[in-house]
N, C-alpha and C. Protein backbone atom coordinates (compact mmCIF):
# COMPACT_ATOMS: atom_id res chain seq x y z
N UNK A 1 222.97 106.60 240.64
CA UNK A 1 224.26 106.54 241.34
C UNK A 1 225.38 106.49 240.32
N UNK A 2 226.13 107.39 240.39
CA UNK A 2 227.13 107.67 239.14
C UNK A 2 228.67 108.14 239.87
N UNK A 3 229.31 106.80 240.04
CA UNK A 3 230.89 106.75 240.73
C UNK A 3 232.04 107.12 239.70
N UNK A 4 232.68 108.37 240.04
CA UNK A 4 232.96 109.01 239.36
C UNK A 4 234.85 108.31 239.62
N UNK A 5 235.58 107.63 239.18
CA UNK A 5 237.06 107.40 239.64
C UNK A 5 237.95 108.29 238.67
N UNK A 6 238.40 108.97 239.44
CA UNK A 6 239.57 109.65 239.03
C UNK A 6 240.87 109.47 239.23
N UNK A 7 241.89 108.92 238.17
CA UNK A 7 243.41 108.62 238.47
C UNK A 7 244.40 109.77 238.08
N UNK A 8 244.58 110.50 239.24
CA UNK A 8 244.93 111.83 239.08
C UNK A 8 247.17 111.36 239.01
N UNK A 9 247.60 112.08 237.78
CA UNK A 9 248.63 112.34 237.83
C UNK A 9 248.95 113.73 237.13
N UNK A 10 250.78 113.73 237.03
CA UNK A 10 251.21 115.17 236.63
C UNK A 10 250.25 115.80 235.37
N UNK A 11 249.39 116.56 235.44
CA UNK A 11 249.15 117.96 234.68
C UNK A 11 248.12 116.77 233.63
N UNK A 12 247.62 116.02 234.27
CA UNK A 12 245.99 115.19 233.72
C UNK A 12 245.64 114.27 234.30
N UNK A 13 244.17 114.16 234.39
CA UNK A 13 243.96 112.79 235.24
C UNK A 13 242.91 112.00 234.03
N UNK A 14 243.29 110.87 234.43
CA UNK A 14 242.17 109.29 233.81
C UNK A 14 240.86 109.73 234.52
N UNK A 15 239.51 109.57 233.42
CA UNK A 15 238.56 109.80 234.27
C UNK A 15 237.52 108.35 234.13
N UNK A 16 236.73 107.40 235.37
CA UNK A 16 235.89 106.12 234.98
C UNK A 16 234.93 106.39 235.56
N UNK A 17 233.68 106.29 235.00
CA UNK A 17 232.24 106.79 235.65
C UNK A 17 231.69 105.33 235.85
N UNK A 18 231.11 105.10 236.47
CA UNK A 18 230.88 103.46 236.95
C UNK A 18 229.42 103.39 237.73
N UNK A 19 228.23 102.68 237.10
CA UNK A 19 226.71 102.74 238.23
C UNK A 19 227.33 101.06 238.75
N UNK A 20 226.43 100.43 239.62
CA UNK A 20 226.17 99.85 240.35
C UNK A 20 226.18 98.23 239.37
N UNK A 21 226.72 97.39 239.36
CA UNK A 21 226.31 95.89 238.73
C UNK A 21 227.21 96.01 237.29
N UNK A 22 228.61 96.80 237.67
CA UNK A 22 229.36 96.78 236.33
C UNK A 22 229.32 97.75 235.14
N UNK A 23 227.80 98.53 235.48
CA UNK A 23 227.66 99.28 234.24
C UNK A 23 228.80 100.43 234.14
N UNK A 24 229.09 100.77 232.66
CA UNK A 24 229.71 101.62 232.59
C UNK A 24 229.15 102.56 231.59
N UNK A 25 229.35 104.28 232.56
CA UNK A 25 228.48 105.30 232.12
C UNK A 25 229.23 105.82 230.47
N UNK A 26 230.54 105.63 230.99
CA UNK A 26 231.08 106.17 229.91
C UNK A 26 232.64 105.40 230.12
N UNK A 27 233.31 104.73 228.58
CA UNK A 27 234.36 104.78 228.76
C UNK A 27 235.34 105.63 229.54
N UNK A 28 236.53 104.87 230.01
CA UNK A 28 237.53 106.16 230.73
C UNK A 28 238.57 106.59 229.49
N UNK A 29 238.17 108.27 229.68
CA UNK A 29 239.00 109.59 229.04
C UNK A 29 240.17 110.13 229.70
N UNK A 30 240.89 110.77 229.47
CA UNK A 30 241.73 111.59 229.65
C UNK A 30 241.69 112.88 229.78
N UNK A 31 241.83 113.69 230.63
CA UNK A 31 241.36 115.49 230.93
C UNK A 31 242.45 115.94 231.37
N UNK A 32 243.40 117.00 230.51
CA UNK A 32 244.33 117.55 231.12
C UNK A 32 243.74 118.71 232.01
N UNK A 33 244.91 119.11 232.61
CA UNK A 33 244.69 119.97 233.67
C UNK A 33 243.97 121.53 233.81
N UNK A 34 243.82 121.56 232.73
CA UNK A 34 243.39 123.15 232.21
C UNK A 34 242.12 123.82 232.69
N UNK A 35 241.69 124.88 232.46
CA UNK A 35 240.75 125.00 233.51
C UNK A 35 239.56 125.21 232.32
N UNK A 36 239.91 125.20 231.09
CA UNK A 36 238.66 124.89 230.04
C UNK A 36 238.33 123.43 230.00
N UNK A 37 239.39 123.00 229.84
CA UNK A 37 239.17 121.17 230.36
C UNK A 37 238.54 121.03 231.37
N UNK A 38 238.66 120.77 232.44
CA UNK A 38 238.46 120.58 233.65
C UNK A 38 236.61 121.57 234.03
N UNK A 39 236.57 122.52 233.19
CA UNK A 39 235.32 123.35 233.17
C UNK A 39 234.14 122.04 232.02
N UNK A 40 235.03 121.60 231.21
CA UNK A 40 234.16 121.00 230.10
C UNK A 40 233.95 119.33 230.94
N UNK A 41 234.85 119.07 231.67
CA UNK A 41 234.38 117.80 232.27
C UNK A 41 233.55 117.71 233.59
N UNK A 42 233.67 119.01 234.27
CA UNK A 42 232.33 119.74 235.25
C UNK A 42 230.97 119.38 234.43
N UNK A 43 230.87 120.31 232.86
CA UNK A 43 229.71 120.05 232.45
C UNK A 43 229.22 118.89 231.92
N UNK A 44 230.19 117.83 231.64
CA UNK A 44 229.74 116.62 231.27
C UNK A 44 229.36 115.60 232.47
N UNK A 45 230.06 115.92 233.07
CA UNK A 45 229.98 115.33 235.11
C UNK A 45 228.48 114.96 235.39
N UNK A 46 228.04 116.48 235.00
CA UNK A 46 226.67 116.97 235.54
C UNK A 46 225.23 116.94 234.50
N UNK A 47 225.41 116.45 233.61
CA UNK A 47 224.51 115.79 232.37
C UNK A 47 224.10 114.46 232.69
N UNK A 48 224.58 113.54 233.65
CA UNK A 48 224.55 112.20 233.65
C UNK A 48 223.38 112.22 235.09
N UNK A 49 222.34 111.40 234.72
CA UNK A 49 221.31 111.39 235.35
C UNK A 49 221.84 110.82 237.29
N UNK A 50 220.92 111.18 238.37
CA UNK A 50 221.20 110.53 239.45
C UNK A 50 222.60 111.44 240.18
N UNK A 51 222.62 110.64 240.88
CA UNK A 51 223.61 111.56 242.23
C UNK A 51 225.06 111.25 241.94
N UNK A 52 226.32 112.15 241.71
CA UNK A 52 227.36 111.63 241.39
C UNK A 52 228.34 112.11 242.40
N UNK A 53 228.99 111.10 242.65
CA UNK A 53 230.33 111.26 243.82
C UNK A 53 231.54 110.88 243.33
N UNK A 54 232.42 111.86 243.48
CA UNK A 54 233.96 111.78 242.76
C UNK A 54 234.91 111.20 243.97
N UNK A 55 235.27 110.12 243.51
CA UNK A 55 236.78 109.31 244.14
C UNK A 55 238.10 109.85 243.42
N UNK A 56 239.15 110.29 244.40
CA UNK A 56 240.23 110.08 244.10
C UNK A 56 241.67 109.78 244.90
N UNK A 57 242.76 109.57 244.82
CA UNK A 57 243.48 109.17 245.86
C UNK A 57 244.15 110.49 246.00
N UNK A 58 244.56 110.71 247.06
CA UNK A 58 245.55 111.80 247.96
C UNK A 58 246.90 111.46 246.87
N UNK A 59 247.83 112.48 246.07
CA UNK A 59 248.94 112.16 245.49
C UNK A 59 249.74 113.28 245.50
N UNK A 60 249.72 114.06 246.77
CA UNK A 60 250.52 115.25 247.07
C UNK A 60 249.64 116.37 246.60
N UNK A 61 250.38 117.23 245.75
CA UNK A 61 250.03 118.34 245.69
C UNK A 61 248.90 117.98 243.99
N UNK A 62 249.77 116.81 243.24
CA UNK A 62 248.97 116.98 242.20
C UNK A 62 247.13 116.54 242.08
N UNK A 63 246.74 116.40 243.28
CA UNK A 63 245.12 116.09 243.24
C UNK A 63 244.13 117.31 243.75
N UNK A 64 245.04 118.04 244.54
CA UNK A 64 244.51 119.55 245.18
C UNK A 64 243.86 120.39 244.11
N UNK A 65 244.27 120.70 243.18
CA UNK A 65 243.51 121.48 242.16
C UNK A 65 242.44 120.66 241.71
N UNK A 66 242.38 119.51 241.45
CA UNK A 66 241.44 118.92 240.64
C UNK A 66 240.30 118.78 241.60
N UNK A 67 240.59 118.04 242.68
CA UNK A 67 239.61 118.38 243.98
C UNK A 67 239.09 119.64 244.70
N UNK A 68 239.53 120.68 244.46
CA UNK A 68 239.12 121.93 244.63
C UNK A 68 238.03 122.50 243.49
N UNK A 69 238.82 122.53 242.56
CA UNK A 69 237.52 122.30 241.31
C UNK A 69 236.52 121.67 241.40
N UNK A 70 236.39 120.70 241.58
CA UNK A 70 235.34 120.14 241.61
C UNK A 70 234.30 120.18 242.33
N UNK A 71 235.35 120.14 243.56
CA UNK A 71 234.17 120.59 244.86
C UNK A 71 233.69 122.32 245.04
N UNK A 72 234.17 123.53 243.84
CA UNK A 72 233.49 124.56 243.65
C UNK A 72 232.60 124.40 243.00
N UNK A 73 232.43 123.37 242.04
CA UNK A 73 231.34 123.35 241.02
C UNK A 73 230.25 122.56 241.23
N UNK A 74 230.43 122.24 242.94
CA UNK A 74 229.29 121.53 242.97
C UNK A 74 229.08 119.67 243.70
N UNK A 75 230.27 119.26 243.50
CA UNK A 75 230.33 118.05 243.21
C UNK A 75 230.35 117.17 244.61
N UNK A 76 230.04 115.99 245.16
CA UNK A 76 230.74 115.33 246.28
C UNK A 76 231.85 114.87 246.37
N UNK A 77 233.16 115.51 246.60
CA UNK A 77 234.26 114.83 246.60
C UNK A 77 234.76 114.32 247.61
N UNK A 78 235.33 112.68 246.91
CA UNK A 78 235.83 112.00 248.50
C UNK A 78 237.49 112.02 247.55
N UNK A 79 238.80 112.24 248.66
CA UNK A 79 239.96 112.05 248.65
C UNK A 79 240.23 111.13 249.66
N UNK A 80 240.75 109.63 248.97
CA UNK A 80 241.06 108.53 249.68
C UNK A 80 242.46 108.37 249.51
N UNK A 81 242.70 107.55 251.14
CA UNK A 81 244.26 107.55 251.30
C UNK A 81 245.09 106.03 249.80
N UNK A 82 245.66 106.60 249.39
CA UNK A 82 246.36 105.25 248.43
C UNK A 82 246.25 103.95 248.94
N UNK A 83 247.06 103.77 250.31
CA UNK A 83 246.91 102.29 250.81
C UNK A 83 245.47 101.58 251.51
N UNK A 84 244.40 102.72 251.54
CA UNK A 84 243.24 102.07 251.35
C UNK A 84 243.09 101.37 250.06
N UNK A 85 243.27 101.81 248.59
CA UNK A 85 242.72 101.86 247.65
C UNK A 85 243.50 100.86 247.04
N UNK A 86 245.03 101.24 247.25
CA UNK A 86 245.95 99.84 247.10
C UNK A 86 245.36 98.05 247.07
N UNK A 87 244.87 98.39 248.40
CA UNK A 87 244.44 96.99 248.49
C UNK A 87 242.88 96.64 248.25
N UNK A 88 242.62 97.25 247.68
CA UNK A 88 241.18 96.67 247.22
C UNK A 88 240.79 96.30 246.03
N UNK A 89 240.10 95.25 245.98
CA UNK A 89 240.31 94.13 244.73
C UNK A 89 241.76 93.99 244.19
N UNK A 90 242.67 93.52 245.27
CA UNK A 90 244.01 92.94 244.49
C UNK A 90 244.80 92.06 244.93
N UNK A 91 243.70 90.78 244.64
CA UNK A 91 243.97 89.63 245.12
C UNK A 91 244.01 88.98 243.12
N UNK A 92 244.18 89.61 242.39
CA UNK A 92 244.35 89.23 241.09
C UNK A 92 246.02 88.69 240.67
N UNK A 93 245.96 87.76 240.51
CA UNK A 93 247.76 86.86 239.80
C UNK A 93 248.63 87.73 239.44
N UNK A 94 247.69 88.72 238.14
CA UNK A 94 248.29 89.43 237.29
C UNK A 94 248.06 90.89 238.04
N UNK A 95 249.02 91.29 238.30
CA UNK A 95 248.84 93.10 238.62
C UNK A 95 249.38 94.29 237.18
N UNK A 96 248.18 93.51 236.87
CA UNK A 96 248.51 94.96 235.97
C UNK A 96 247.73 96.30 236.22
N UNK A 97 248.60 97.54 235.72
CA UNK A 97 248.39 99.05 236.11
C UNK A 97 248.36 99.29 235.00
N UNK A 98 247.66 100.07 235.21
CA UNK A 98 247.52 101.43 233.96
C UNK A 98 246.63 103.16 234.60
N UNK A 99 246.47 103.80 233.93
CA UNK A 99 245.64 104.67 234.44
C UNK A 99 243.68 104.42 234.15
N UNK A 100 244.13 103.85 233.39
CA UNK A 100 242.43 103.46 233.02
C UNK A 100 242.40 102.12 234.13
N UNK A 101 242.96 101.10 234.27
CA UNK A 101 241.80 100.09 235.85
C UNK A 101 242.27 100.57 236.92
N UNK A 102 243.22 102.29 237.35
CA UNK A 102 243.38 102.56 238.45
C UNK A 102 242.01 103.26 238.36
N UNK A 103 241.75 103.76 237.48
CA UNK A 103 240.57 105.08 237.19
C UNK A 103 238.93 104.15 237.58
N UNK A 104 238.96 103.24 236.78
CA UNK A 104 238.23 102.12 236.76
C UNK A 104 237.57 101.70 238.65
N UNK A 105 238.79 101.34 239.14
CA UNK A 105 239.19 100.81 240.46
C UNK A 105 238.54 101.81 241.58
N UNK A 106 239.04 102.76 241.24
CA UNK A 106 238.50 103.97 242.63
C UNK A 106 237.02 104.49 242.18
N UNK A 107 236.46 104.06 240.93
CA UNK A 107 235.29 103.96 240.42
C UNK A 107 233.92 103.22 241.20
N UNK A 108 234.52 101.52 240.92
CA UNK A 108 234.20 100.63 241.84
C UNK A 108 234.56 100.88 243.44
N UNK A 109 235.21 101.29 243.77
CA UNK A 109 235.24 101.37 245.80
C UNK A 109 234.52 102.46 245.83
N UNK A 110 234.23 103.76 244.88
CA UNK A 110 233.07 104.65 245.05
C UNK A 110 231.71 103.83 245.71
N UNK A 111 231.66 102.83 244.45
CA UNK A 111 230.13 102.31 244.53
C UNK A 111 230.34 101.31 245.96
N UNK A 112 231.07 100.31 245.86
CA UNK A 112 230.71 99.73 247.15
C UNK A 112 230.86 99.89 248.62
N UNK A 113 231.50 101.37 248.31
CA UNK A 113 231.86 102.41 249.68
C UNK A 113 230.99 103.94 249.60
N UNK A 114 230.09 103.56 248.93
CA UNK A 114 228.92 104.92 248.61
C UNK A 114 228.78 105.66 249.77
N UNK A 115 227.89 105.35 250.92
CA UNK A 115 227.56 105.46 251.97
C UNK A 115 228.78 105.74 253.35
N UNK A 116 230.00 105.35 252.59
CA UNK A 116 230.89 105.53 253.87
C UNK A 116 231.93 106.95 253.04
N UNK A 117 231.62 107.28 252.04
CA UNK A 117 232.90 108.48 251.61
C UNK A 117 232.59 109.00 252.37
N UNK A 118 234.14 110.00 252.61
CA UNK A 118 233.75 111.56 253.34
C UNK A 118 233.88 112.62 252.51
N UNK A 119 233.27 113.25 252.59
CA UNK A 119 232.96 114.63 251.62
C UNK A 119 234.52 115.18 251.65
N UNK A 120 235.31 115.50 250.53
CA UNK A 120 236.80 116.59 250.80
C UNK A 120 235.94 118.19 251.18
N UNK A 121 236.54 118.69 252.00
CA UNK A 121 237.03 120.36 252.10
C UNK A 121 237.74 120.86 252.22
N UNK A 122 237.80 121.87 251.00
CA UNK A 122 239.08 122.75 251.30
C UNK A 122 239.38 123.38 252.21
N UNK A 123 240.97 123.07 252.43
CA UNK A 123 241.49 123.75 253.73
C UNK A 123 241.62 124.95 253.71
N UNK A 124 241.63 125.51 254.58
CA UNK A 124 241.70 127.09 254.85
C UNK A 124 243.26 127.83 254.10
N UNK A 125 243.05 128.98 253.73
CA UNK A 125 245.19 128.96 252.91
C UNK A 125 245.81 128.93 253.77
N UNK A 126 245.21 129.68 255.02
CA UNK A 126 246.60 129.76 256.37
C UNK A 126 246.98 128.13 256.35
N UNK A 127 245.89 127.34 256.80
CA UNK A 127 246.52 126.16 257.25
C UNK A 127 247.19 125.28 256.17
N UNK A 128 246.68 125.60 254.35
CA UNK A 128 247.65 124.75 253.24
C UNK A 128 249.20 125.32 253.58
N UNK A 129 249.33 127.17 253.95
CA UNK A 129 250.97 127.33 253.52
C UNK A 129 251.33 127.12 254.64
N UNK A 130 251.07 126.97 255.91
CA UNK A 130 251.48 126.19 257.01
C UNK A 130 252.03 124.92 257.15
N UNK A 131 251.19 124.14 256.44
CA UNK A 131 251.70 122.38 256.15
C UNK A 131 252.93 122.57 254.93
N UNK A 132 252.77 123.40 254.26
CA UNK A 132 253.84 123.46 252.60
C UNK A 132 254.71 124.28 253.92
N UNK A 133 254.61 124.32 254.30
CA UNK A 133 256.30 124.93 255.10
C UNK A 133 256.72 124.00 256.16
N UNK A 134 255.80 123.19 256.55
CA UNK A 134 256.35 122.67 257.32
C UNK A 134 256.57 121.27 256.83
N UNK A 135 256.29 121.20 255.65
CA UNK A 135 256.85 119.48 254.81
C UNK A 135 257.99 120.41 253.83
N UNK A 136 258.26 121.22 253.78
CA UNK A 136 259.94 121.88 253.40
C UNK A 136 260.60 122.10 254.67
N UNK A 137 260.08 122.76 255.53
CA UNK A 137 261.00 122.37 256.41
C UNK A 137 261.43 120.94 257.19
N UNK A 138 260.91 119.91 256.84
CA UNK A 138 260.77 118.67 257.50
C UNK A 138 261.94 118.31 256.23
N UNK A 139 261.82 118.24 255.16
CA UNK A 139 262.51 118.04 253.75
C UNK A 139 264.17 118.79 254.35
N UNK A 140 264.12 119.92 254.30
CA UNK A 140 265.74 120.36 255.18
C UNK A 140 266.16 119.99 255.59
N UNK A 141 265.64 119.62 257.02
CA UNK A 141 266.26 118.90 257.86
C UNK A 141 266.44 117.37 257.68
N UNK A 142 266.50 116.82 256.69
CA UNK A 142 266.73 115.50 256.03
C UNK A 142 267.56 115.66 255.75
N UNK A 143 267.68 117.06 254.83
CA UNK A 143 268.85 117.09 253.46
C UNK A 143 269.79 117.57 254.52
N UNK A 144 269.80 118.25 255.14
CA UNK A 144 270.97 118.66 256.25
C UNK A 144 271.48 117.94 257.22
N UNK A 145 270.40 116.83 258.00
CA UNK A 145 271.40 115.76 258.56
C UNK A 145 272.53 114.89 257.59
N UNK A 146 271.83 114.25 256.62
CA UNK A 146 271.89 113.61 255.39
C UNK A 146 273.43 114.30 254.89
N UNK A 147 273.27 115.50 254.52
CA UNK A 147 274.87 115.87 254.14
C UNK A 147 275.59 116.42 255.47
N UNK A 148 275.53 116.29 256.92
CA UNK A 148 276.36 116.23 257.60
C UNK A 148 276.56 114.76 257.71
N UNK A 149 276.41 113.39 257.85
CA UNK A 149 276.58 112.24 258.41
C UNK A 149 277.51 111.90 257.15
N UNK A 150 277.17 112.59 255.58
CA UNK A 150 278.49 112.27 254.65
C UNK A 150 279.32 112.80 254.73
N UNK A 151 279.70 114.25 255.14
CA UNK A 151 280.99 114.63 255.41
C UNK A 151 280.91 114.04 256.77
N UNK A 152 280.68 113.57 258.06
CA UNK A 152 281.46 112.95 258.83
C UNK A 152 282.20 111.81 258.32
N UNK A 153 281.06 111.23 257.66
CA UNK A 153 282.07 109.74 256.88
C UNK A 153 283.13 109.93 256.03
N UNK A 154 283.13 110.92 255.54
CA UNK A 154 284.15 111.01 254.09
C UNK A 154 285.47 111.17 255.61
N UNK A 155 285.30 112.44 256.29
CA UNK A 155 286.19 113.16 257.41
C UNK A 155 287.40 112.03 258.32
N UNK A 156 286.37 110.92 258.86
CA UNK A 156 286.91 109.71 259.36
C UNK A 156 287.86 109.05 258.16
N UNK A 157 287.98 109.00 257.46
CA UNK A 157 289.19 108.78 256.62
C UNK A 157 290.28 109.46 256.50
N UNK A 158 290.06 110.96 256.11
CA UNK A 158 290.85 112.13 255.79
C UNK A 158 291.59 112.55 257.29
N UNK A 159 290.03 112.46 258.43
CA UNK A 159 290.43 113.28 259.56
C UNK A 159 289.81 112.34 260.33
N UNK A 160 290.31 111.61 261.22
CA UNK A 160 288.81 110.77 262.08
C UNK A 160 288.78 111.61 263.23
N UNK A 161 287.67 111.74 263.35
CA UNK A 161 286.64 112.19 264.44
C UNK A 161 287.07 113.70 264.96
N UNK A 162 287.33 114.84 263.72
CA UNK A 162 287.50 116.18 264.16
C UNK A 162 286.15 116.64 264.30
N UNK A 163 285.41 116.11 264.15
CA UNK A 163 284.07 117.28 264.16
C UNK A 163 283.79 116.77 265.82
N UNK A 164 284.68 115.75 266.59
CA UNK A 164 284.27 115.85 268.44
C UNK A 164 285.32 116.74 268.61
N UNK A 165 286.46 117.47 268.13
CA UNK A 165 287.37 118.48 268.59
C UNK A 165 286.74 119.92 269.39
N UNK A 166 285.39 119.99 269.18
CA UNK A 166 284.80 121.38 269.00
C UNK A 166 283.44 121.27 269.78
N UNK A 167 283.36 121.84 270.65
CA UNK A 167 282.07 121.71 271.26
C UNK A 167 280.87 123.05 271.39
N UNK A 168 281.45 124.01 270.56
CA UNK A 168 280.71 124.97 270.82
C UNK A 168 279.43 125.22 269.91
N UNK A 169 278.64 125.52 270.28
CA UNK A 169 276.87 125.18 269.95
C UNK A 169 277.43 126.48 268.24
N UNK A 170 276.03 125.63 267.42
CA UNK A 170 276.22 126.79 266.28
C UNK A 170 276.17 127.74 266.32
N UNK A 171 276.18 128.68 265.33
CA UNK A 171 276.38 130.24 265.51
C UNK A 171 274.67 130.57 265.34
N UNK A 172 274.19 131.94 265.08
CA UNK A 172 273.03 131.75 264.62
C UNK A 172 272.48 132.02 263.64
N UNK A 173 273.29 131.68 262.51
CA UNK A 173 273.29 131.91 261.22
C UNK A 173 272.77 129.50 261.02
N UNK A 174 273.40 128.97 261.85
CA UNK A 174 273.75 127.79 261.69
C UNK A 174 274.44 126.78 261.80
N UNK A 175 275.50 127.63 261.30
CA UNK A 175 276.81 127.51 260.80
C UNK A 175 277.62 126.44 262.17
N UNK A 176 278.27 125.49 261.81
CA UNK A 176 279.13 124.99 263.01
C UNK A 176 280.47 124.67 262.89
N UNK A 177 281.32 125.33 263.87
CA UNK A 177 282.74 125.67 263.96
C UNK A 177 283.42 124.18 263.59
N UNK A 178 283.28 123.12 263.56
CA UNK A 178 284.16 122.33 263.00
C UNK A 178 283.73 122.09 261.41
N UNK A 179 282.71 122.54 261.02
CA UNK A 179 281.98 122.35 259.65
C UNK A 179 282.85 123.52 258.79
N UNK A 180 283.57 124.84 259.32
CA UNK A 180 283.76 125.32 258.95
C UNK A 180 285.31 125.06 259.27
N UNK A 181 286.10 124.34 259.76
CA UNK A 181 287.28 124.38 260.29
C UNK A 181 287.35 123.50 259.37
N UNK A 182 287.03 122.30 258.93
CA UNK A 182 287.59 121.13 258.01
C UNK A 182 287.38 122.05 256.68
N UNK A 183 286.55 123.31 256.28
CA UNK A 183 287.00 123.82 254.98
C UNK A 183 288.47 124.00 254.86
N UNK A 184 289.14 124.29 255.70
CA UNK A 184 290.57 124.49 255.33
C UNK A 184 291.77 123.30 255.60
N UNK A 185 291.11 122.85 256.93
CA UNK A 185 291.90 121.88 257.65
C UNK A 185 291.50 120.50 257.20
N UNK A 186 291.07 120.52 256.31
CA UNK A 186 290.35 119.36 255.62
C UNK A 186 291.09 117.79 255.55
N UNK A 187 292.35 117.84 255.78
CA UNK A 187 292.99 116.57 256.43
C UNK A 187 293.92 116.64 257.25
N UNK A 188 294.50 115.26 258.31
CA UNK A 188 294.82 115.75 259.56
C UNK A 188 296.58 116.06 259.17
N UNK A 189 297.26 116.09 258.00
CA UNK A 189 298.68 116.72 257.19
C UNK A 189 298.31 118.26 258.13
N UNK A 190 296.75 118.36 257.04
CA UNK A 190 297.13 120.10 257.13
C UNK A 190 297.60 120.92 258.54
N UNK A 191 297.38 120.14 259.63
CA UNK A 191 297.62 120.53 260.59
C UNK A 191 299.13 119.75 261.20
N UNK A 192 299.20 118.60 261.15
CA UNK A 192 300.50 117.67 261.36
C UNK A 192 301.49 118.01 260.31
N UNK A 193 301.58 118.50 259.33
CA UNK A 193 302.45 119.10 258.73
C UNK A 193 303.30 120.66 258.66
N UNK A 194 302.38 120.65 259.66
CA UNK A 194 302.91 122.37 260.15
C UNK A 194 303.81 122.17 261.36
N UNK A 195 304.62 123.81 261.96
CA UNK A 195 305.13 123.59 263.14
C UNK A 195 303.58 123.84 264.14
N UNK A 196 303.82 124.28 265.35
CA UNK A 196 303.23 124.38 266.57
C UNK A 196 302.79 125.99 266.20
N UNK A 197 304.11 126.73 265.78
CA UNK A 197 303.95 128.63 265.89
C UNK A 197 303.47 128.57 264.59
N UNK A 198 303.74 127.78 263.54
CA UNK A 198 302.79 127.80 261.68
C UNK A 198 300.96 127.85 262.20
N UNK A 199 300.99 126.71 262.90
CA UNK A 199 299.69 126.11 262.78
C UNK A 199 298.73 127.08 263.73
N UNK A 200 299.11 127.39 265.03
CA UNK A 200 298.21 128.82 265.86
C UNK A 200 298.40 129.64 265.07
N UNK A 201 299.29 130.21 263.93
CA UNK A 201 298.96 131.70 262.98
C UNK A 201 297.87 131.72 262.33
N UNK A 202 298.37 130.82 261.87
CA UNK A 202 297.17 130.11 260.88
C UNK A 202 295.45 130.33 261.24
N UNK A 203 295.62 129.36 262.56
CA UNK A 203 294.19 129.03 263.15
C UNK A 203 293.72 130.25 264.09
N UNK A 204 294.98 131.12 264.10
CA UNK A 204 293.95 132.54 264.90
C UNK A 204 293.52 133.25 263.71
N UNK A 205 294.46 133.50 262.54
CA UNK A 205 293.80 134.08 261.01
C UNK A 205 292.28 133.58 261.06
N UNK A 206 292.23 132.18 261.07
CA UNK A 206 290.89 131.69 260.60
C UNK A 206 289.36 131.89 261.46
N UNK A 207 290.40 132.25 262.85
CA UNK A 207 289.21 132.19 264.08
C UNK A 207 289.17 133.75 263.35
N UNK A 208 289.96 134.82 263.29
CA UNK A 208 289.53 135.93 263.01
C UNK A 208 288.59 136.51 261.71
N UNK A 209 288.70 135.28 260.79
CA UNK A 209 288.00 135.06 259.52
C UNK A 209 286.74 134.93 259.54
N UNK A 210 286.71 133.70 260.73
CA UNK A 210 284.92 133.47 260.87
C UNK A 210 284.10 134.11 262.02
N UNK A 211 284.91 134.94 262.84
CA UNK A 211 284.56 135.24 263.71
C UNK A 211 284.54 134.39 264.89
């Protein structure tokens, strides 16, 4: 039984091979990401006597290659969620981290969670660029509420509450008619400082501008 913990970060992971009662197969190394690397730690993987199962935690995109690899060449790979792994054995005073007792760590929950890993499989590509579009598109729409709720706030100073002046749904580009009206009208002077016949020239120019 040969628990393989892997502490996967950017472009290398910590590697801790761990049997049963503490032993350790091999100090934990370092393997960058490369695919001669990663080919040379396949063949060392697989030299070590008995059945070996690779732990590692889910860390976005950077564990997908290494877990794909592995599991072409053969290997049992389990991908465990972080806040499982978080909390196991860390009832210690001192929390100290490093990549070697994280490597160490998912080593040990290999062994005393032998019998309960689940094998990783790779997902199909339709369904990886499906999820990568739809955690960018989930990411957009953050960044786009996110910088409308700051220009409302900045606006309520300059202009309070022009973006309720306007009720007409976006265009279908996006685009929304008071988002584009405070580009010019950007405080409430620009409009209170005009006459009545200044300010409709103006604002039919602009309706004719944006359409």
């Amino acid at each position: 039984m040969n628990s393989i913990g892997i502490d996967v970060s950017k472009g290398k992971s910590m590697i801790a091979v761990m049997r049963p009662f503490g032993e350790t197969v091999i100090p934990p190394f370092e393997c960058p990401h490369t695919e001669s690397e990663l080919g040379e730690l396949a063949s060392l993987l697989k030299s070590f006597p008995g059945e070996s199962r690779v732990i590692m935690e889910s860390t976005g995109n950077y564990h997908a290659p290494v877990a794909h690899f592995l599991h072409d060449a053969g290997f049992y790979v389990c991908v465990v969620n972080p806040i499982v792994t978080k909390n196991y054995r860390n009832n210690k005073v001192r929390k100290a981290k490093t990549d070697k007792i994280d490597a160490v760590k998912l080593a040990n929950y290999g062994i005393e969670y032998w019998h309960e890993l689940r094998r990783f499989f790779p997902e199909a590509e339709t369904r990886l660029m499906l999820k990568t579009c739809y955690r960018q598109y989930q990411q957009y729409s953050k960044l786009n509420t996110m910088l409308k709720n700051n220009l409302i706030s900045m606006l309520d100073t300059a202009f309070p509450e022009v973006n309720r002046l306007f009720t007409s749904p976006p265009r279908t580009d996006g685009s929304e008619k008071w988002v584009d009206f405070v580009a010019v009208f950007w405080h409430c002077e620009c409009v209170c400082g005009l006459t009545e016949k200044a300010f409709v020239s103006k604002y039919r120019k602009w309706c004719d501008k944006h359409g």
